[in-house]
PDB file of N, CA and C in Angstrom:
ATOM      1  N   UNK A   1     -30.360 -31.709  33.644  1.00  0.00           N
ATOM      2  CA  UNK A   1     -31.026 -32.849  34.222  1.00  0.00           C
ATOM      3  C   UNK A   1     -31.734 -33.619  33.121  1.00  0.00           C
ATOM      4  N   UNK A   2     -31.609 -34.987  33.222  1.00  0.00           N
ATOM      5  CA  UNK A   2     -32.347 -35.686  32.042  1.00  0.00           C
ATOM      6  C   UNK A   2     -33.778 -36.014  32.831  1.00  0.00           C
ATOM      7  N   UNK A   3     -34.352 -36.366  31.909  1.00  0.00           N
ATOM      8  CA  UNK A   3     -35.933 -36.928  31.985  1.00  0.00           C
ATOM      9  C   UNK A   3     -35.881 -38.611  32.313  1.00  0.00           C
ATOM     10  N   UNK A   4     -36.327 -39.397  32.937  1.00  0.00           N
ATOM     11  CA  UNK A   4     -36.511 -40.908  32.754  1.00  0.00           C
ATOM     12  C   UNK A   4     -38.066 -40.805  32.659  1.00  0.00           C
ATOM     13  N   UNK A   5     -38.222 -42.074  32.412  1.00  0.00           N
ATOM     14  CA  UNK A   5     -39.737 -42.445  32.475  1.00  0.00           C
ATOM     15  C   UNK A   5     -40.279 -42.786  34.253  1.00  0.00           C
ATOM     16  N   UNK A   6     -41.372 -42.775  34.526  1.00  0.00           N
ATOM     17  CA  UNK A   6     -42.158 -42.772  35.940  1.00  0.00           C
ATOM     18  C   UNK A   6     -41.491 -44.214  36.456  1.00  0.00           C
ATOM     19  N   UNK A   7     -40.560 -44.185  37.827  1.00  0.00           N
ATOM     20  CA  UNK A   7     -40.041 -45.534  38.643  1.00  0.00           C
ATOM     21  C   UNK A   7     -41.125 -45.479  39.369  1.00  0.00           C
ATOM     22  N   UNK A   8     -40.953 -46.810  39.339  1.00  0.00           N
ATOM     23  CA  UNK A   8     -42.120 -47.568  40.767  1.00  0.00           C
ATOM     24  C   UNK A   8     -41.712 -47.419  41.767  1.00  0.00           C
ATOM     25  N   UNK A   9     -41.749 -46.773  42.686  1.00  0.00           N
ATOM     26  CA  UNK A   9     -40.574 -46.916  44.150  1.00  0.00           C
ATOM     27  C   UNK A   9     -39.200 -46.688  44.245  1.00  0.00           C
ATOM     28  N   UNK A  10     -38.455 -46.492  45.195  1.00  0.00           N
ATOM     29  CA  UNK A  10     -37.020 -46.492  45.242  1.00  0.00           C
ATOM     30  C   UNK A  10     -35.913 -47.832  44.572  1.00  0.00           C
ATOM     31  N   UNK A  11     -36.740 -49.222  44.423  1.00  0.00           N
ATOM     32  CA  UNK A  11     -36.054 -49.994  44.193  1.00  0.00           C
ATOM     33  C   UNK A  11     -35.392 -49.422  42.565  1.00  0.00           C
ATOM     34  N   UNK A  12     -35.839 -48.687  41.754  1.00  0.00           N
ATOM     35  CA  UNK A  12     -34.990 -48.888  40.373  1.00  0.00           C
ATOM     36  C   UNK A  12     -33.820 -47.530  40.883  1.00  0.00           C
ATOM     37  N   UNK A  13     -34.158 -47.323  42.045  1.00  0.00           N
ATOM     38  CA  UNK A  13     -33.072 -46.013  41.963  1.00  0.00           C
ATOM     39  C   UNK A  13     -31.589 -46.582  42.294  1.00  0.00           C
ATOM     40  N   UNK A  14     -30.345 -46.293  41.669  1.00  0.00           N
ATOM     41  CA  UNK A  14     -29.104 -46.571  42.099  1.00  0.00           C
ATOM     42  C   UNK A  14     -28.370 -45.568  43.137  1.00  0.00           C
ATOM     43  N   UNK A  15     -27.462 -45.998  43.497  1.00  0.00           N
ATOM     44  CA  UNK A  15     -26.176 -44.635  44.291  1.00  0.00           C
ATOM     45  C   UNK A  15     -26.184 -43.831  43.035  1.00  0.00           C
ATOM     46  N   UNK A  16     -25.748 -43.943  41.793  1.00  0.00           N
ATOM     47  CA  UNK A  16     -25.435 -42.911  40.762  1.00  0.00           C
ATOM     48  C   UNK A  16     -26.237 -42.186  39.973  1.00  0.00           C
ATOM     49  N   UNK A  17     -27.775 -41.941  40.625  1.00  0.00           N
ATOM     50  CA  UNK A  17     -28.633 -41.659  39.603  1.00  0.00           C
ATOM     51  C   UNK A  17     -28.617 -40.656  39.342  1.00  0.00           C
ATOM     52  N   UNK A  18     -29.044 -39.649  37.859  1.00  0.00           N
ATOM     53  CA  UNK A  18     -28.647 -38.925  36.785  1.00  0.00           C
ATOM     54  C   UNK A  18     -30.265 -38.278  36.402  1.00  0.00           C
ATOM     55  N   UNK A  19     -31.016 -38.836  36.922  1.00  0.00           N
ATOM     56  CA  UNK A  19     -31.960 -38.897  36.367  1.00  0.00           C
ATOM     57  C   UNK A  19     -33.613 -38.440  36.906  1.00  0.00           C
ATOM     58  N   UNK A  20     -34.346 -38.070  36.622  1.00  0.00           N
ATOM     59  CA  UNK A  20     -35.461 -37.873  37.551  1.00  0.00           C
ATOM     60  C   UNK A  20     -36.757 -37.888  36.784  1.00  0.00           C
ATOM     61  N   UNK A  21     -37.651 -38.284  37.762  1.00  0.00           N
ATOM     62  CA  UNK A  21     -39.111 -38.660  36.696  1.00  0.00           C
ATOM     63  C   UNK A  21     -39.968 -37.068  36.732  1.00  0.00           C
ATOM     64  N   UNK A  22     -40.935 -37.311  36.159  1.00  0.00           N
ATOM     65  CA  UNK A  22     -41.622 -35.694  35.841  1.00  0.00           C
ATOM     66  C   UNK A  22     -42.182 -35.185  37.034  1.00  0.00           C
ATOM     67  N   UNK A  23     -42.236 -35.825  38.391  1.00  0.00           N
ATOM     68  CA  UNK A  23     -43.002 -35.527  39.661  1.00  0.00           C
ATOM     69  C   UNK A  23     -41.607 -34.584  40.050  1.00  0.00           C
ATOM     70  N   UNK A  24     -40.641 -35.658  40.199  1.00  0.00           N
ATOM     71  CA  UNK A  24     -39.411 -34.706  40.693  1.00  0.00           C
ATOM     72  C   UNK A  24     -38.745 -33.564  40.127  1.00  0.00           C
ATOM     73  N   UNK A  25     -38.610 -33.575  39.144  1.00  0.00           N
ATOM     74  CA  UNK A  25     -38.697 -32.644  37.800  1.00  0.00           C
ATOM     75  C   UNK A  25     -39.193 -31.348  39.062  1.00  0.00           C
ATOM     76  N   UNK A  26     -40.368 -31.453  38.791  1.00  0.00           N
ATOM     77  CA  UNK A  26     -41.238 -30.883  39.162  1.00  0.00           C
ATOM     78  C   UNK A  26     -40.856 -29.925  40.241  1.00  0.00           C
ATOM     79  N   UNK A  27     -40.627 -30.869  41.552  1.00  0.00           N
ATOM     80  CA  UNK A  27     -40.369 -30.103  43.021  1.00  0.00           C
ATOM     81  C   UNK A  27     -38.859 -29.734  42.737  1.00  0.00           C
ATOM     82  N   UNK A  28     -38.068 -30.219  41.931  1.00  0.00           N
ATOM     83  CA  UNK A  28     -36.546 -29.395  41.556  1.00  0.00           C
ATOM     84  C   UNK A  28     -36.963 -27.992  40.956  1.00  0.00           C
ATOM     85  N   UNK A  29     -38.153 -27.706  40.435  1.00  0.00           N
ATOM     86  CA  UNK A  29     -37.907 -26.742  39.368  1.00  0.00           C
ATOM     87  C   UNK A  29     -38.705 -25.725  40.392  1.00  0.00           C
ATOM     88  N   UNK A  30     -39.493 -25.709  40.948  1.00  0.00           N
ATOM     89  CA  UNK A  30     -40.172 -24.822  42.701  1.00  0.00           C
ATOM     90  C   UNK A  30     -38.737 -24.729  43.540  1.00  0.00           C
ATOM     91  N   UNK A  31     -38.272 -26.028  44.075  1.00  0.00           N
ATOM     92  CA  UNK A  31     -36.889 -25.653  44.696  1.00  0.00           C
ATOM     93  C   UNK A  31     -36.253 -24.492  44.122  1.00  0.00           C
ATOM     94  N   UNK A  32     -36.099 -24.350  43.253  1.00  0.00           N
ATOM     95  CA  UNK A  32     -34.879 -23.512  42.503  1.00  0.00           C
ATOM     96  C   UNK A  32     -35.611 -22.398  42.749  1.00  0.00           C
ATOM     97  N   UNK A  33     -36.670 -21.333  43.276  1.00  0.00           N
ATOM     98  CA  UNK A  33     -37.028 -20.746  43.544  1.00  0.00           C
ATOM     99  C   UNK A  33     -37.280 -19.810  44.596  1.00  0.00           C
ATOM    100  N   UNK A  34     -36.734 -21.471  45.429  1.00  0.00           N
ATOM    101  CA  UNK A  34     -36.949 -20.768  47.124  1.00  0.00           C
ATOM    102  C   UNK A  34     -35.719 -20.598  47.700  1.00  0.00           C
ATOM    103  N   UNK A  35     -35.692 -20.501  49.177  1.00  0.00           N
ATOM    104  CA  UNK A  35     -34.371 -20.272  49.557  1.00  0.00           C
ATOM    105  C   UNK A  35     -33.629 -20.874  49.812  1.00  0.00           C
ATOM    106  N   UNK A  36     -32.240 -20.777  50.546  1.00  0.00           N
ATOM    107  CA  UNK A  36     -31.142 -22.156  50.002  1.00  0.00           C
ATOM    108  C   UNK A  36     -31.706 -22.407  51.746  1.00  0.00           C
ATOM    109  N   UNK A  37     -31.636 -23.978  51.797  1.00  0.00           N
ATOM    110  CA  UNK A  37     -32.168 -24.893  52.921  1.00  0.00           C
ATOM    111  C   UNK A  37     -33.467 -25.223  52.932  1.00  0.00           C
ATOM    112  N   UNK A  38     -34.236 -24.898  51.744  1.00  0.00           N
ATOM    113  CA  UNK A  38     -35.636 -25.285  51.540  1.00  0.00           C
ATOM    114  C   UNK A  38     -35.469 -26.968  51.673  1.00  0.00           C
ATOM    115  N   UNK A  39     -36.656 -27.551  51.852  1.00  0.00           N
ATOM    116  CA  UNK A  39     -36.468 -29.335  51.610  1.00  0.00           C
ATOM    117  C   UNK A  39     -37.669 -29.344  51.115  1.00  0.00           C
ATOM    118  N   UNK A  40     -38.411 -29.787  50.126  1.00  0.00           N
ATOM    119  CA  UNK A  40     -39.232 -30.468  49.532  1.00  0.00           C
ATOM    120  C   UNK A  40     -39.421 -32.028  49.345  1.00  0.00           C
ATOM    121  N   UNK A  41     -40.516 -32.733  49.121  1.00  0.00           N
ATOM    122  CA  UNK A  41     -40.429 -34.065  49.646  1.00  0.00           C
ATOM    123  C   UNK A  41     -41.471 -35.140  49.191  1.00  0.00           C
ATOM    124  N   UNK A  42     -41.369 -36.057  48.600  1.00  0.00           N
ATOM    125  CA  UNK A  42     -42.409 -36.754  47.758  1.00  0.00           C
ATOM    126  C   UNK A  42     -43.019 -38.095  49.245  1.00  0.00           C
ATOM    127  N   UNK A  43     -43.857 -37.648  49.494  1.00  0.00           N
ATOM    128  CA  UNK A  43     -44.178 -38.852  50.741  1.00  0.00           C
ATOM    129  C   UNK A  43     -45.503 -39.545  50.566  1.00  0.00           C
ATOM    130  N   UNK A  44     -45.703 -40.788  50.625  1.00  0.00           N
ATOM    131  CA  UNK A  44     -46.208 -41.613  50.485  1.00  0.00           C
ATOM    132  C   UNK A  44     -47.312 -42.178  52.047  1.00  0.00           C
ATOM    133  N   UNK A  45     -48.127 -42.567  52.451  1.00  0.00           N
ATOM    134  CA  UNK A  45     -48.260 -43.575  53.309  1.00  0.00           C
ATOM    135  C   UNK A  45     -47.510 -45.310  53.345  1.00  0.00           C
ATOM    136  N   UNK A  46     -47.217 -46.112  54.291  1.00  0.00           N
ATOM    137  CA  UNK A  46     -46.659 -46.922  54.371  1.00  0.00           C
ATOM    138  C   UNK A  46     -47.745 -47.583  53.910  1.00  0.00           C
ATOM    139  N   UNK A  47     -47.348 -48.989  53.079  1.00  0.00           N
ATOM    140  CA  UNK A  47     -48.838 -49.810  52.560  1.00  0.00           C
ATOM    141  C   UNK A  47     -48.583 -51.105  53.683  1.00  0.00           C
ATOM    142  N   UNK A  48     -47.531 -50.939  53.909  1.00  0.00           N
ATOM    143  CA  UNK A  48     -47.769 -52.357  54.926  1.00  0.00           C
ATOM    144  C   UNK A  48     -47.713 -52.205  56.711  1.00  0.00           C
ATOM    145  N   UNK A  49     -47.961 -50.775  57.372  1.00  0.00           N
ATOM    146  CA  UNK A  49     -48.386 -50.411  58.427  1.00  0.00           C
ATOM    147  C   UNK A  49     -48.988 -49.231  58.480  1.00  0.00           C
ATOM    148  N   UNK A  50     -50.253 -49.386  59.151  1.00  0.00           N
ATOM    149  CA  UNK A  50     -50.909 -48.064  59.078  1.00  0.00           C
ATOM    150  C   UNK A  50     -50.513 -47.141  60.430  1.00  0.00           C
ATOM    151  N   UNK A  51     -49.645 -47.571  61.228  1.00  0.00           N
ATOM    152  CA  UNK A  51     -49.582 -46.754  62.204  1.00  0.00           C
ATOM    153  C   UNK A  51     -48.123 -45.995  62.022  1.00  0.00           C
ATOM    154  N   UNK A  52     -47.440 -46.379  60.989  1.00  0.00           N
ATOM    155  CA  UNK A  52     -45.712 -45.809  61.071  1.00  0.00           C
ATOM    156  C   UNK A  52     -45.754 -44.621  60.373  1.00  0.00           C
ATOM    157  N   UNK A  53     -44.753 -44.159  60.213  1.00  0.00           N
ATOM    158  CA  UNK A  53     -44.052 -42.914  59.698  1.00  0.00           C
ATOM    159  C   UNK A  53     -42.690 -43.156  59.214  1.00  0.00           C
ATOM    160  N   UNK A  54     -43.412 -43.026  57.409  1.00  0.00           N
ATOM    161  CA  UNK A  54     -42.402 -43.462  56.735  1.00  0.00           C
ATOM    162  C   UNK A  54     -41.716 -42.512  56.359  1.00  0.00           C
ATOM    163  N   UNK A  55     -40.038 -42.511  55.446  1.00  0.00           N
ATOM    164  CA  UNK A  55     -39.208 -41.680  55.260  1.00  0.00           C
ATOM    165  C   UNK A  55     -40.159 -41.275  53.770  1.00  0.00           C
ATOM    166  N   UNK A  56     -39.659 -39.962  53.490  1.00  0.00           N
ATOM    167  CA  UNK A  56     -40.131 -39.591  52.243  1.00  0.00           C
ATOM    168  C   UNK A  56     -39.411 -40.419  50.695  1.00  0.00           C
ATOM    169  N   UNK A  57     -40.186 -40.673  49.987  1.00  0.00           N
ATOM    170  CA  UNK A  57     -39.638 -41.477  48.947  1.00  0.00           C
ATOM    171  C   UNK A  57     -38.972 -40.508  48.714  1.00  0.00           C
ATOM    172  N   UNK A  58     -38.901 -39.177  48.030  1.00  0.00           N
ATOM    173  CA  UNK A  58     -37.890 -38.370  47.583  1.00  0.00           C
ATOM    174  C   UNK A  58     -37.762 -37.491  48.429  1.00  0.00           C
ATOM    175  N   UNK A  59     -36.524 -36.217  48.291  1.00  0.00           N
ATOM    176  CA  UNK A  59     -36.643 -35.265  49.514  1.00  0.00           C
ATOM    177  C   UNK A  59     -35.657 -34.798  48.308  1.00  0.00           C
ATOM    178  N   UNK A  60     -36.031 -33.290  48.297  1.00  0.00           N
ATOM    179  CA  UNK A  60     -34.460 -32.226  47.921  1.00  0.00           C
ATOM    180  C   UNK A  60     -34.415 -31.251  48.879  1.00  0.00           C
ATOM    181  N   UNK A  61     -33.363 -30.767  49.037  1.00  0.00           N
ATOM    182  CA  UNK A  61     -32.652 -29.749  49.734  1.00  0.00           C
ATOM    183  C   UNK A  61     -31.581 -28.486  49.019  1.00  0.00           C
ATOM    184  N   UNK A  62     -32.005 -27.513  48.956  1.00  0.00           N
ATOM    185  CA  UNK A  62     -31.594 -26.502  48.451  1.00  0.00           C
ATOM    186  C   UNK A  62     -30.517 -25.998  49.234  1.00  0.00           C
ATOM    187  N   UNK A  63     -29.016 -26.720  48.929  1.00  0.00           N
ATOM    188  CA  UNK A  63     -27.906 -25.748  49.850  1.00  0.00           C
ATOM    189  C   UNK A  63     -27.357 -24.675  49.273  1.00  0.00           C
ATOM    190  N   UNK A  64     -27.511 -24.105  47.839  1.00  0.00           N
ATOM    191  CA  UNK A  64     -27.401 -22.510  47.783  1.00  0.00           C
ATOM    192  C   UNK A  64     -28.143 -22.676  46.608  1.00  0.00           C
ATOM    193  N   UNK A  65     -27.742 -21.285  45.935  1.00  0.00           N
ATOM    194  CA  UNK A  65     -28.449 -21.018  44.049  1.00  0.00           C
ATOM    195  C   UNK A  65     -27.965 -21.792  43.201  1.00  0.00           C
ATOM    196  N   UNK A  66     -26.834 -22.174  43.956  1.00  0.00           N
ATOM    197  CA  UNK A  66     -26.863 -23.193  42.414  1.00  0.00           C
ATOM    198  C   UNK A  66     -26.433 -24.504  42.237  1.00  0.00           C
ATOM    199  N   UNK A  67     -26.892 -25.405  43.788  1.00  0.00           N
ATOM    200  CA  UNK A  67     -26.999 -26.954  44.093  1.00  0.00           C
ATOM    201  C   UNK A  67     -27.927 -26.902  44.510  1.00  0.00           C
ATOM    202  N   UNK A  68     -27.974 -28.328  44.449  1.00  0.00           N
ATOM    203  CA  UNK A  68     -29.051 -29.176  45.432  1.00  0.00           C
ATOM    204  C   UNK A  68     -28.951 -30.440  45.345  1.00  0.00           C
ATOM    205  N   UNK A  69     -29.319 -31.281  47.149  1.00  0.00           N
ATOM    206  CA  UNK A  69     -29.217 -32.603  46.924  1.00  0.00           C
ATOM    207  C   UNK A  69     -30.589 -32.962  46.880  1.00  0.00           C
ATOM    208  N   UNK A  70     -30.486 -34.421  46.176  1.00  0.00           N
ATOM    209  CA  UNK A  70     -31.310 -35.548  46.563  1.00  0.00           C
ATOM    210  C   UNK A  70     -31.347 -36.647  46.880  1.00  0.00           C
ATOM    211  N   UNK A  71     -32.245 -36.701  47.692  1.00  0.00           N
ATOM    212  CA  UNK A  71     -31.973 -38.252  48.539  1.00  0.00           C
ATOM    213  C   UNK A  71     -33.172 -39.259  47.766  1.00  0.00           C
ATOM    214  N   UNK A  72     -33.280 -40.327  47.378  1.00  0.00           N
ATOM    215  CA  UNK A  72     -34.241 -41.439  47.323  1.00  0.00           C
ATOM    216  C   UNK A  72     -33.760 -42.652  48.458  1.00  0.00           C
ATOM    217  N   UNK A  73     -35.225 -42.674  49.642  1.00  0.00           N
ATOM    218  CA  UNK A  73     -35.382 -43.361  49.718  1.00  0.00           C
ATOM    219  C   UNK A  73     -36.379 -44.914  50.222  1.00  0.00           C
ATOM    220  N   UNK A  74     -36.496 -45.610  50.384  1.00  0.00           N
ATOM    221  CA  UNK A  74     -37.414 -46.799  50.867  1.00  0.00           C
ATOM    222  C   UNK A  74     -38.308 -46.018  51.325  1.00  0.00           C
ATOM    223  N   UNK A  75     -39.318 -47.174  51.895  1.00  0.00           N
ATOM    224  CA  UNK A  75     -40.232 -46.529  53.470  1.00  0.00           C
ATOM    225  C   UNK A  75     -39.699 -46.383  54.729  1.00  0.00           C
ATOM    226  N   UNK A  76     -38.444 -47.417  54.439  1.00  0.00           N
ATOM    227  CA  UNK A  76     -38.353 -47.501  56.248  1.00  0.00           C
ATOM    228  C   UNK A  76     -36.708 -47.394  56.159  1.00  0.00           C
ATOM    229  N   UNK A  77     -36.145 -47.451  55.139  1.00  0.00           N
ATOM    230  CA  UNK A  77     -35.066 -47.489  55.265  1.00  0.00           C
ATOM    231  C   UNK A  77     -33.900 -45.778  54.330  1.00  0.00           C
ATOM    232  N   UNK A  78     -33.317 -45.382  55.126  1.00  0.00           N
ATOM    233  CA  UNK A  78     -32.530 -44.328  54.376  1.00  0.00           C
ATOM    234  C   UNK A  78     -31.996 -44.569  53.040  1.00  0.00           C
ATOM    235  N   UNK A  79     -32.298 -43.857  51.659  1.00  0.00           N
ATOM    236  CA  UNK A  79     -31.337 -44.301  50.496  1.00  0.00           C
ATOM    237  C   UNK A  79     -29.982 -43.113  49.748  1.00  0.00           C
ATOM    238  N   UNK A  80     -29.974 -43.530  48.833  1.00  0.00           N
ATOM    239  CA  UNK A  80     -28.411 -42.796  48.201  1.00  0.00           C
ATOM    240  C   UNK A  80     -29.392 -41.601  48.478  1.00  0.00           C
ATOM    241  N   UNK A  81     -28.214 -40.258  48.470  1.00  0.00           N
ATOM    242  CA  UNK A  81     -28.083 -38.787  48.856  1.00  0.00           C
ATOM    243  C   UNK A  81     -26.959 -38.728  46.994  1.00  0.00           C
ATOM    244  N   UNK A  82     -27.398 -37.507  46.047  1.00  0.00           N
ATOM    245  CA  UNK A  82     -26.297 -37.137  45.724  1.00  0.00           C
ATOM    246  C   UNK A  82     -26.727 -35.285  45.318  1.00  0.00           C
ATOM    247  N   UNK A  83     -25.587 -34.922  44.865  1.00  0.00           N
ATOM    248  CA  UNK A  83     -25.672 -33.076  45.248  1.00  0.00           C
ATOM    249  C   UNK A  83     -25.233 -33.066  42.971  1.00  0.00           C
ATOM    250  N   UNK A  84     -26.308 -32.243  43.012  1.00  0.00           N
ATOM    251  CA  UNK A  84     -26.765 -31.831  41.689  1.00  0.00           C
ATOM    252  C   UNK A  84     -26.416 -30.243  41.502  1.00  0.00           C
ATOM    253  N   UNK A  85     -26.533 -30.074  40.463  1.00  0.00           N
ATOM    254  CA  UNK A  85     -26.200 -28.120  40.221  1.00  0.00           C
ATOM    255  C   UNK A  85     -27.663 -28.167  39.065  1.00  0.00           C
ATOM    256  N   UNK A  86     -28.329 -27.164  39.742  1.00  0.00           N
ATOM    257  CA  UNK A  86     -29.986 -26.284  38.723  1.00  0.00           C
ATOM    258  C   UNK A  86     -28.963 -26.541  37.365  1.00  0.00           C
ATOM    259  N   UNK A  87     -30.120 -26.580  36.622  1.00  0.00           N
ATOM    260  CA  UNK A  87     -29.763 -26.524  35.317  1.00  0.00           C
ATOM    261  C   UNK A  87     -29.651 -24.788  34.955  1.00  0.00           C
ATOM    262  N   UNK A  88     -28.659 -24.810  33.722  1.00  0.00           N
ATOM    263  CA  UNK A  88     -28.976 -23.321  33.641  1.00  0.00           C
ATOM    264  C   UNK A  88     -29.971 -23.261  32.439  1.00  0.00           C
ATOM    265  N   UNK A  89     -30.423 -21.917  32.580  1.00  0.00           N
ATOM    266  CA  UNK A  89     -31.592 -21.391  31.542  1.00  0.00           C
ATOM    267  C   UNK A  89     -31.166 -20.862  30.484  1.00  0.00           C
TER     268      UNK A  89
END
């Protein structure tokens, strides 16, 4: 997995991204720990309604030892999903 520098929101994220900032880093490297179907999840409050329930900016999902997807996306709207393999040690 490479390193990028800290994105502002989902907008710099593409369908093909490669890449993850040090927060996500982060909940990938706990994922890899737990069991396969874990979901972990970077969530935010909505800044432009205080009463909604927004989607999580990031989310991973652990489908065995040695994938996992991630999804980025919006507040309100679903974004790209793609399926990664743990780095090895």
């Amino acid at each position: 997995m490479c390193r990028a520098s800290d994105r502002r929101g989902p907008f710099g994220y593409t369908s093909r991204m490669h890449t993850f900032t040090e927060r996500e880093n982060k909940l990938i490297s706990k994922l890899k720990s737990l069991a396969p179907q874990a979901v972990l999840k970077i969530a935010e409050p909505c800044p432009l309604h205080s009463m909604c329930v927004p989607l999580p900016l990031f989310r991973v999902y652990k489908i065995d030892d040695g994938r996992f997807e991630a999804e980025w996306n919006s507040f309100h709207n679903p974004g790209p999903k793609q399926v990664f393999r743990f780095a090895e040690e």
